[in-house]
Structures are given as C-alpha cells and as structure tokens.
Protein backbone atom coordinates (compact mmCIF):
# COMPACT_ATOMS: atom_id res chain seq x y z
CA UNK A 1 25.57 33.75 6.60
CA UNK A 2 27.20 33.60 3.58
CA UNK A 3 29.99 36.85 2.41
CA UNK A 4 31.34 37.21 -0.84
CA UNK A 5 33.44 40.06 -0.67
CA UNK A 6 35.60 41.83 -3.81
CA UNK A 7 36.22 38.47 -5.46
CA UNK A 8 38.46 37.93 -8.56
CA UNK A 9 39.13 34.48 -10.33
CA UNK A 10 40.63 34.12 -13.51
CA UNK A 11 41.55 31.09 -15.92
CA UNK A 12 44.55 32.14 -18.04
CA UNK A 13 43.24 34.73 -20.19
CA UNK A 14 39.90 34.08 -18.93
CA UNK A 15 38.23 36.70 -16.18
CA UNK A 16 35.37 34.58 -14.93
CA UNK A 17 35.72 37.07 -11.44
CA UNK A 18 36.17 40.62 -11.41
CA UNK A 19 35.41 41.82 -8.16
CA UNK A 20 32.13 40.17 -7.42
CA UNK A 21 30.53 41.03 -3.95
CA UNK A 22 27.42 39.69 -2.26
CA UNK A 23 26.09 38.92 1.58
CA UNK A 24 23.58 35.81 1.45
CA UNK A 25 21.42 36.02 4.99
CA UNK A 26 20.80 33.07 7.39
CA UNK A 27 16.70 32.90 6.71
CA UNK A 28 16.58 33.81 2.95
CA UNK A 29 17.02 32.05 0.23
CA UNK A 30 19.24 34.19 -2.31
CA UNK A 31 18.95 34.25 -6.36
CA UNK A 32 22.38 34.50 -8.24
CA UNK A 33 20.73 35.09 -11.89
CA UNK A 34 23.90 35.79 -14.56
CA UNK A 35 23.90 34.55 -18.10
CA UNK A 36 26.28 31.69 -18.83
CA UNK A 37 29.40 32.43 -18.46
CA UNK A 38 28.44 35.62 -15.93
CA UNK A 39 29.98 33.82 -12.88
CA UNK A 40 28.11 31.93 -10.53
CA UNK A 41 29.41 28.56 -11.14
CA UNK A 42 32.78 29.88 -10.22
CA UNK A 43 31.42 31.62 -7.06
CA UNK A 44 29.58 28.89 -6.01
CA UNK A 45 33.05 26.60 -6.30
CA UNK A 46 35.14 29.10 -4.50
CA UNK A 47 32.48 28.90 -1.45
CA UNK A 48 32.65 25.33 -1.54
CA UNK A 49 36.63 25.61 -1.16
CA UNK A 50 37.34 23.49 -4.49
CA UNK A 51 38.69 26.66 -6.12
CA UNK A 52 41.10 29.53 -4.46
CA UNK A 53 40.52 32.99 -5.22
CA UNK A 54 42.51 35.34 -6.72
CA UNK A 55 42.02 38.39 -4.42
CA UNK A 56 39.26 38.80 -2.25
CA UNK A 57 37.54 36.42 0.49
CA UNK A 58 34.86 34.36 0.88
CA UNK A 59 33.15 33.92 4.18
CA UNK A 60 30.83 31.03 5.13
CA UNK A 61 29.51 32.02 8.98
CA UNK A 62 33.25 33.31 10.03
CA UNK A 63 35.17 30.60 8.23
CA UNK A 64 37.54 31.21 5.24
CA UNK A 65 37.11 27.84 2.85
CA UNK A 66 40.32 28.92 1.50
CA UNK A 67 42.10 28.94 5.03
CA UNK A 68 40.07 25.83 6.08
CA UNK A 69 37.99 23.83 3.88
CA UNK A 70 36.80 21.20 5.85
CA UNK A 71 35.33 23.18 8.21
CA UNK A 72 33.63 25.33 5.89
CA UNK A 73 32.48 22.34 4.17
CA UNK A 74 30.90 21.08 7.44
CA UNK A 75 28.79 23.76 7.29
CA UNK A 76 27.74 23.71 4.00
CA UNK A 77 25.41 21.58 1.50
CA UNK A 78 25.93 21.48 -2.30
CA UNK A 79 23.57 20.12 -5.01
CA UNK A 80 24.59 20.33 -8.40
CA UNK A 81 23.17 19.44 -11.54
CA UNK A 82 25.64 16.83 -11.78
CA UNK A 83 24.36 14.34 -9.09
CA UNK A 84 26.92 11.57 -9.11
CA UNK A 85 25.33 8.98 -7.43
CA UNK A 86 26.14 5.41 -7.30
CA UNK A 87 24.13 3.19 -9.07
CA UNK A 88 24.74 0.31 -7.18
CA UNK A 89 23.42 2.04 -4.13
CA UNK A 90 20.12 2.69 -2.76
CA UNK A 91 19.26 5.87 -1.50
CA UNK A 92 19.34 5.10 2.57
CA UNK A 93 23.06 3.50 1.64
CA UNK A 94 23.64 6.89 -0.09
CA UNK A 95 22.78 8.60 2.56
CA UNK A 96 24.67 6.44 5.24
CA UNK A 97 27.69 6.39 3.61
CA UNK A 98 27.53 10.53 3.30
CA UNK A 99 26.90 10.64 6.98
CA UNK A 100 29.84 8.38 7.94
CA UNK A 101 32.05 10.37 5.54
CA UNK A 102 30.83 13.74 7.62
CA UNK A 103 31.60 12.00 10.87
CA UNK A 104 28.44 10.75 11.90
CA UNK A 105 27.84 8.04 13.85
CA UNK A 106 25.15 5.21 13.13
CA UNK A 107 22.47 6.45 15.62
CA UNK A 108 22.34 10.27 13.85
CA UNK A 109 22.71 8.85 10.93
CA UNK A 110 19.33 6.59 10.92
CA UNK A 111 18.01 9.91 12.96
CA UNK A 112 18.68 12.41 10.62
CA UNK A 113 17.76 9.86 7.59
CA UNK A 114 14.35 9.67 8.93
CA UNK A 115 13.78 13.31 9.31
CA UNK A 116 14.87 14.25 5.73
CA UNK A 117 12.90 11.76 4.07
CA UNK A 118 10.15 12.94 5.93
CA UNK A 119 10.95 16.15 4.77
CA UNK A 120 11.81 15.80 1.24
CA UNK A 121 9.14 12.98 0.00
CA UNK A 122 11.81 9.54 0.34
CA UNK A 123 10.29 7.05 1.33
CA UNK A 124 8.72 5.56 -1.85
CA UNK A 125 12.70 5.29 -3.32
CA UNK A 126 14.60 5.13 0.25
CA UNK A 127 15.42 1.38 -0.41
CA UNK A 128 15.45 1.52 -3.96
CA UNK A 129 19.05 1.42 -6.11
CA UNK A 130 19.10 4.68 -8.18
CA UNK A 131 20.21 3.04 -11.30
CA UNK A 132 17.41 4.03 -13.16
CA UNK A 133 15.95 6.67 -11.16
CA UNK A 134 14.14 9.74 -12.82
CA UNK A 135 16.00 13.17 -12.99
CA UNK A 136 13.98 14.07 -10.16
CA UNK A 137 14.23 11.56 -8.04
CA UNK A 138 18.06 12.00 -8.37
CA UNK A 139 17.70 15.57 -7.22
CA UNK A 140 16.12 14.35 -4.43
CA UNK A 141 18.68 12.13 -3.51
CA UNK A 142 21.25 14.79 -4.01
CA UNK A 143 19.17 17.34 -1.71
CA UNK A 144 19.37 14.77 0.85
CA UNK A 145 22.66 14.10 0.74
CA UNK A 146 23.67 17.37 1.24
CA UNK A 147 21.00 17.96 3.82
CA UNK A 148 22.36 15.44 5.67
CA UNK A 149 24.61 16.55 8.36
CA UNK A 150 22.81 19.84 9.20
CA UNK A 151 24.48 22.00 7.68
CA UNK A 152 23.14 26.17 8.28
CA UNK A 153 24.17 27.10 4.60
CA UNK A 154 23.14 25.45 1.27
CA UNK A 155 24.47 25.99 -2.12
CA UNK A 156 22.17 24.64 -5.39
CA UNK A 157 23.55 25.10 -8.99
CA UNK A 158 20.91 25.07 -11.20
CA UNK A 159 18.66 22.72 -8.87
CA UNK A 160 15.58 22.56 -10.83
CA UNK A 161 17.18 21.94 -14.61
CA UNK A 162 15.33 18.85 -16.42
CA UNK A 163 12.73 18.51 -13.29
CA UNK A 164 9.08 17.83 -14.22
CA UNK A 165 6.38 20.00 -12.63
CA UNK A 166 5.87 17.45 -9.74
CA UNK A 167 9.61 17.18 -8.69
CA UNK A 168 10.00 21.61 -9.20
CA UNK A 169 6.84 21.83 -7.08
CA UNK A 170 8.35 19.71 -4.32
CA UNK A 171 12.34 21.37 -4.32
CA UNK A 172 10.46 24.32 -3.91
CA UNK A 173 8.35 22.96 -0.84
CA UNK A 174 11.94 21.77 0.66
CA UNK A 175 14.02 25.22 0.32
CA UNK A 176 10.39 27.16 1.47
CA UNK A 177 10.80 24.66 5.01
CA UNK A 178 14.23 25.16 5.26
CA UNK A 179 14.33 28.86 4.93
CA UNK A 180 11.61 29.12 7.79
CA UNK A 181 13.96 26.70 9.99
CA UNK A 182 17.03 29.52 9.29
CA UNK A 183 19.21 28.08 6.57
CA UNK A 184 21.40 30.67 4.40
CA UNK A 185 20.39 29.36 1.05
CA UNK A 186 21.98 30.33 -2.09
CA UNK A 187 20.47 29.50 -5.67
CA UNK A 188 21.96 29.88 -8.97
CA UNK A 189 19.80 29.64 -11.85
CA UNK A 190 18.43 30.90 -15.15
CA UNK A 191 15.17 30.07 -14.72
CA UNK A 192 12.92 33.53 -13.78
CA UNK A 193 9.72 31.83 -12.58
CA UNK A 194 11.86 29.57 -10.01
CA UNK A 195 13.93 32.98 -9.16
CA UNK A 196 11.00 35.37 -8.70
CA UNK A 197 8.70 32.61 -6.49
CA UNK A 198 11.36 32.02 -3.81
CA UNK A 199 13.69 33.97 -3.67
CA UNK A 200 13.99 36.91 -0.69
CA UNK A 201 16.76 38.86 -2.39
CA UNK A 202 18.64 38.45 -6.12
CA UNK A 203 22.17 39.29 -7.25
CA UNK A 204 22.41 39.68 -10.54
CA UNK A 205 25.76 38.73 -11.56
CA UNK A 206 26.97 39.91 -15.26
CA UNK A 207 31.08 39.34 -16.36
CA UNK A 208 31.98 38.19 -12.93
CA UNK A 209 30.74 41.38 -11.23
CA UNK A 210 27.40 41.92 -9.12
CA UNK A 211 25.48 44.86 -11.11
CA UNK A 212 22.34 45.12 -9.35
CA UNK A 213 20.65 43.68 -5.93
CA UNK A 214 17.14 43.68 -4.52
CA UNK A 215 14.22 41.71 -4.27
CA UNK A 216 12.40 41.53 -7.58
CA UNK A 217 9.87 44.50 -6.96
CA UNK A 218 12.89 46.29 -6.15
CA UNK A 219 14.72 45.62 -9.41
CA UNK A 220 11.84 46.08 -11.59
CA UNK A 221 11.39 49.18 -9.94
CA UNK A 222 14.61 50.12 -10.29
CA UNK A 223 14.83 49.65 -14.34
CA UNK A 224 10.98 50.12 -15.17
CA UNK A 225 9.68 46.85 -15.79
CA UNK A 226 6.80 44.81 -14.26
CA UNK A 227 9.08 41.27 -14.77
CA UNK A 228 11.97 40.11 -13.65
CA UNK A 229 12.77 38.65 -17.00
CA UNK A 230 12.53 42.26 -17.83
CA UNK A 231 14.59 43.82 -15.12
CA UNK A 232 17.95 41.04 -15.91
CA UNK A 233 17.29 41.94 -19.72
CA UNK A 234 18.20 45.94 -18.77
CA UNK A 235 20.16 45.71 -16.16
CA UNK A 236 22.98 42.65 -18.21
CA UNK A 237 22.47 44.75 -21.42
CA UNK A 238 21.87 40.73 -22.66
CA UNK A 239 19.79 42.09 -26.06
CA UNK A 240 22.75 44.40 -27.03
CA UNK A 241 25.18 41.78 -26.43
CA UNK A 242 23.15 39.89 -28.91
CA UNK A 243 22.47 42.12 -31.19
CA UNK A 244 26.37 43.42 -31.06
C-alpha cells in the first residue's frame, strides 16, 4: 500500500505540490490523471525517494523513502518513459545486472528471469542487444527490470506513450496479472482509454492538489457525464483554463 498524505513540493517560485493526498491499495491498480504540469511526475519522484518533500509524508507499506530510501526502493518498481537502457546489452544481461544491483544472487536471478519473461512476452528479444529495439520492446525491457526483484508496489509514468496497439494490448495484459497476484500499482497518464480500462480507482490531480477520487462511474456520476474524458474536463476546469 501506497500513502500520500498532505504533500507539498515546491521549485523556487514554482508550487508543483500543494497538499496532495491519496491511498493507492495493494490489489488495484490506481489512475493519477492531471494535466501537465498538475503533479504527478513530482509525486511519483517523491515515492521513489529521489525528491524530499516539503511537508507532508509519503508512505510505501510502512516505510518513509525520505527516512530510508533504499528500503523503500526495495519494495518498489519504476518504469518511466525514459527507459535508459544500455545498448550494448541484451535484455537477460539487463536484467542480471538489475538483479545483482538489488542483491540477488545468480540462482534467483535466472529464476525470476524466467518467470517474467514468461510473463511479459521476452523471449523472442531475451538475448537480443536493445540497440535498435522498438519503443515497445524497450518498455518491455523496462517493465522487467523493475519487475525484477518482486517488488509489492509499482510505479509507471506514462507507460504506454509511443506504444503501438500490440505492445498497449500486452502492458495492459501484464498490470491486469499483476493486480490479481496483489501488487499496489500506481499509473500516471493522460491517456483516458488506458485510464478508464484498468484502472480500480482514479485521483485526479489538478495544481498539485487531489480534487476528486472514485472509480470512473463514480466520477462521471459525480459531475454528469457518461466519459471520463468528460468527468477530468469538469472537475480540472481544463476548458476555462484555456479559454482564460
């Protein structure tokens, strides 16, 4: 379980935080839907223990990140959008060299290799360098990378961005098996379809603050709309901003 509780970051004159509280469940996979600049990057960072908050605490299964990274960090994955991989590298030495900087030793490493590709579709690129992979065959590297050690939480940044249907179809086969298996999973992203198909509950996150929460019948209930594009559009006041 993931707790965000009364969070505030800022950057000089910048509030990207003010006050921003949510509780992502072990079992569910969680939507953070903001527009750009709304504060879910941020969030995400401060979970991951590469940025301090102001005030406030974040919680990862009764660890502070800020108090004690690495262990927070042992029970977390990230994926990014930014998959930094080494080109040099194919994707079972990716995912060995992960797994020895995690602590693992060879046997659970070639164990737990085995099970993800299994899991997330490897085996046609597990011995292949990624220099010249596709941008969804990065993403799958990434996935298993941070699948690798087990952790019970996982964090994706805009997961699916520049995936073809193929690639979309199977991330969303991988998070579906992993929330059935218990894993707190927490996904920021701007893209409705991949929001409303997935996700158990959604925070909608507007100027660093959480305005609304539910699952998407619950939010379009809650504004009078039939779609969640809908429902984010009323409740972030997005076309006035515009418009302003």
């Amino acid at each position: 379980m993931l707790i965000f509780e009364n969070v505030y970051k800022s950057f000089d004159a910048v509030k990207a935080l003010d006050g921003l509280d949510f509780v992502a469940r072990d079992g569910c996979i969680t939507g953070l839907l903001g527009p750009n600049g709304a504060g879910k990057t941020t969030a995400l960072r401060i979970l991951f223990g590469l940025l301090k908050a102001d005030r406030g605490r974040a919680i990862i299964d009764a660890t502070d990140p800020a108090r004690d990274p690495l262990a927070a960090r042992r029970r977390l994955g990230i994926v990014t959008d930014q998959v930094g991989l080494y080109p040099r590298l194919t994707t079972r030495e990716h995912l060995a060299y992960f797994g020895r900087l995690h602590g693992m030793d060879t046997a659970a490493i070639v164990q737990a290799t085995e099970e993800i590709a299994a899991l997330i579709g490897l085996y046609d690129i597990i011995d292949r360098r990624t220099a010249g992979f596709s941008q969804g065959q990065r993403m799958k590297v990434a996935l298993a990378r941070a699948l690798l050690h087990r952790p019970r939480n996982l964090l994706l940044d805009e997961p699916g961005r520049g995936l073809d249907v193929t690639s979309t179809r199977a991330l969303r086969t991988a998070l579906l098996r992993l929330r059935a298996e218990g894993c707190c999973i927490v996904l920021a992203s701007h893209v409705m379809q991949e929001v409303d198909l997935i996700c158990d509950d959604v925070v909608v996150v507007a100027q660093g603050r959480s305005v609304a929460r539910g699952s998407t019948a619950e939010l379009c209930t809650r504004t009078g709309t039939h779609q969640l594009e809908d429902a984010f559009v009323a409740l972030t006041g997005i076309e006035e901003g515009i418009a302003a």
